[in-house]
Protein backbone atom coordinates (compact mmCIF):
# COMPACT_ATOMS: atom_id res chain seq x y z
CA UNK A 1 85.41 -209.18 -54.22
CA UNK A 2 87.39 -209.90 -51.51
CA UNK A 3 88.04 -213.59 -50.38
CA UNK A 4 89.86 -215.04 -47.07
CA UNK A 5 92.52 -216.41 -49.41
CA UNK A 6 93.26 -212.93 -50.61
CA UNK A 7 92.31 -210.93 -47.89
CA UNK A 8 95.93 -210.03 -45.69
CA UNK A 9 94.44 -210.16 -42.47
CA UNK A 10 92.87 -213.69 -42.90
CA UNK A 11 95.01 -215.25 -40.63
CA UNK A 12 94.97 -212.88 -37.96
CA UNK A 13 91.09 -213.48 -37.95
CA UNK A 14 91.36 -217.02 -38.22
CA UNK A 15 93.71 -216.93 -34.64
CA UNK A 16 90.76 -214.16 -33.27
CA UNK A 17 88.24 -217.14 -34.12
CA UNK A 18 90.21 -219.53 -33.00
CA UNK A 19 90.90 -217.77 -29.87
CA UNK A 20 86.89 -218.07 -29.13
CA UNK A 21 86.33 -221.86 -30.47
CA UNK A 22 89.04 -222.92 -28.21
CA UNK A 23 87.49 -221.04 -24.91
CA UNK A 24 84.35 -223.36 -25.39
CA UNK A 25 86.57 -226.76 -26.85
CA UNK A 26 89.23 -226.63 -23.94
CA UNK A 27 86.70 -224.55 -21.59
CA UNK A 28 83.60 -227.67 -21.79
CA UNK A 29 85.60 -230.84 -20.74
CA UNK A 30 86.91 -229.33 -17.67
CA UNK A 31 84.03 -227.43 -16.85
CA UNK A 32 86.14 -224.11 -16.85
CA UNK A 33 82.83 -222.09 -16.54
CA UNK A 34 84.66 -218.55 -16.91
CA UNK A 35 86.38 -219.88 -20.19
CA UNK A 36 83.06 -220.90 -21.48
CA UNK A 37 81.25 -217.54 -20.19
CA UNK A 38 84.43 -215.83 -22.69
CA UNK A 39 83.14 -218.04 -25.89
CA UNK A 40 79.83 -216.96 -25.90
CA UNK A 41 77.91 -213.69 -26.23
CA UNK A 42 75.63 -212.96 -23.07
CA UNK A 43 72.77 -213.02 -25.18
CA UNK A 44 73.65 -216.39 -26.66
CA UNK A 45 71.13 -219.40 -26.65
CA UNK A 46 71.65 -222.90 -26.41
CA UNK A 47 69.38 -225.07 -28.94
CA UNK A 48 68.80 -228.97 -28.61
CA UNK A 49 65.99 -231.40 -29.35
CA UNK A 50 65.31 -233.46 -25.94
CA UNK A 51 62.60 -236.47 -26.57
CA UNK A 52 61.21 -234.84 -30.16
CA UNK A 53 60.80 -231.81 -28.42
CA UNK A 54 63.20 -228.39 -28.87
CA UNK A 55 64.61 -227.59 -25.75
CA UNK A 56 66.65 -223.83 -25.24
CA UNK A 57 68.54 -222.11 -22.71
CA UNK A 58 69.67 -218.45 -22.27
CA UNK A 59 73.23 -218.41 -21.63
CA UNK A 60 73.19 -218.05 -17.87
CA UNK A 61 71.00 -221.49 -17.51
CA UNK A 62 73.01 -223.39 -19.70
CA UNK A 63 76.09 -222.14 -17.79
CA UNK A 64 74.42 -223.48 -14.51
CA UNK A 65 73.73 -226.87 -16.12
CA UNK A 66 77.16 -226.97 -17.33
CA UNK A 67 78.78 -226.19 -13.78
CA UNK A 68 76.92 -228.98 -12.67
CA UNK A 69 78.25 -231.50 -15.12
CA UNK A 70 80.90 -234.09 -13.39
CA UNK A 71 84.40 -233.70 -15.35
CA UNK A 72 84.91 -236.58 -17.53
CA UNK A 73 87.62 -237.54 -19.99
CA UNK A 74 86.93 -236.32 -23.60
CA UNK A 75 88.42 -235.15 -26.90
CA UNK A 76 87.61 -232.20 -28.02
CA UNK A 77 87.79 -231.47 -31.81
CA UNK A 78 87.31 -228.41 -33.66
CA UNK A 79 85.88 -229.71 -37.44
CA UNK A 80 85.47 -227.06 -39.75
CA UNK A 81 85.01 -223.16 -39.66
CA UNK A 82 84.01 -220.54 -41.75
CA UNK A 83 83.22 -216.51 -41.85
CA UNK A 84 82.38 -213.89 -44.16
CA UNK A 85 82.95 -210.05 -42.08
CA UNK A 86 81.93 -210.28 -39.24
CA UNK A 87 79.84 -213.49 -39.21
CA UNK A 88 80.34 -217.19 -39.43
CA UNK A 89 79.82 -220.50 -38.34
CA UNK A 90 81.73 -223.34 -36.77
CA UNK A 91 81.19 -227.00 -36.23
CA UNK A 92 83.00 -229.07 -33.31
CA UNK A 93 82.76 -232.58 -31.52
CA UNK A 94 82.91 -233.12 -28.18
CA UNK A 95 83.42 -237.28 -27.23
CA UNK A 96 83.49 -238.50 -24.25
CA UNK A 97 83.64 -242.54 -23.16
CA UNK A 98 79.94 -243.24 -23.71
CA UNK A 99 78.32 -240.71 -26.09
CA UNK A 100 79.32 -237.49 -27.92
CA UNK A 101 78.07 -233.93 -28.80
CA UNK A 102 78.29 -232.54 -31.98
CA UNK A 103 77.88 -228.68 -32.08
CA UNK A 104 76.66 -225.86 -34.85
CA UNK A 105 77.64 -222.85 -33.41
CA UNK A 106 76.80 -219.12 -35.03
CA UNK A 107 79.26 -216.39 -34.37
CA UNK A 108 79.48 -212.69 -34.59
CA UNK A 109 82.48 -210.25 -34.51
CA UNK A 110 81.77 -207.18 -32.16
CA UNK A 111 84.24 -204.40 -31.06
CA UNK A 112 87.20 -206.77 -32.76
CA UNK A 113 86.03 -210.33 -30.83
CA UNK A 114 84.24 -213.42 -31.94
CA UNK A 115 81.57 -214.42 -29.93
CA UNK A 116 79.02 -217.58 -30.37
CA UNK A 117 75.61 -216.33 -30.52
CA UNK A 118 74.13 -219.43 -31.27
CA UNK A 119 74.42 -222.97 -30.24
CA UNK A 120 72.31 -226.11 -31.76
CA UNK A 121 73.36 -229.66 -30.49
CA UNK A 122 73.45 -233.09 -30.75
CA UNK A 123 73.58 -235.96 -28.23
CA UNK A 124 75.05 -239.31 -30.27
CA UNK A 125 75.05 -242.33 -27.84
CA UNK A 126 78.42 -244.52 -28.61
């Protein structure tokens, strides 16, 4: 078996991933909606629970929620990541003065890009 520690192009993917996760962390906090639109797949969904109740968006809707955002200071931070192939899974923080996001995101490798398929997040007030 073949691990990332072993595998030669591990680091090369690891920029590829990168590349992607930093669309969305940089793209977000200044509402750069074409950076964003790069991150995800056009299939992706959005996932969050709103009042105890789940709450999803396709892709274009979330983008149009997001374009309507006002730009606010924030610090973006990329926690942890992980893949196996062409699959894997990242977790980030987004905090801004009064409350912060924390992010699951899915991804998928197709035709040698990362894409997030699949967003779940959460709301923390500060």
């Amino acid at each position: 078996m073949q691990t990332a520690a072993t595998n030669p192009g591990t680091e090369a993917e690891k920029q590829l991933i990168l590349l992607t996760l930093n669309n969305y962390l940089e793209g977000r906090p200044a509402i750069d909606i074409e950076r964003m639109r790069a991150a995800f797949h056009p299939g992706a969904f959005i996932r969050t629970v709103i009042d105890g109740k789940l709450v999803q968006w396709a892709l274009p809707d979330y983008l149009d929620l997001v374009a309507k955002a006002t730009v606010q200071e924030c610090l973006p931070e990329l926690l942890s990541f992980t893949w196996d192939g062409d699959t894997g899974s990242a977790l980030v923080r987004l905090t801004f003065d009064t409350f912060r996001f924390i992010d699951r995101f899915n991804l998928i490798k197709l035709d040698g890009k990362w894409f997030i398929v699949d967003k779940i997040s959460y709301r923390q007030e500060l």
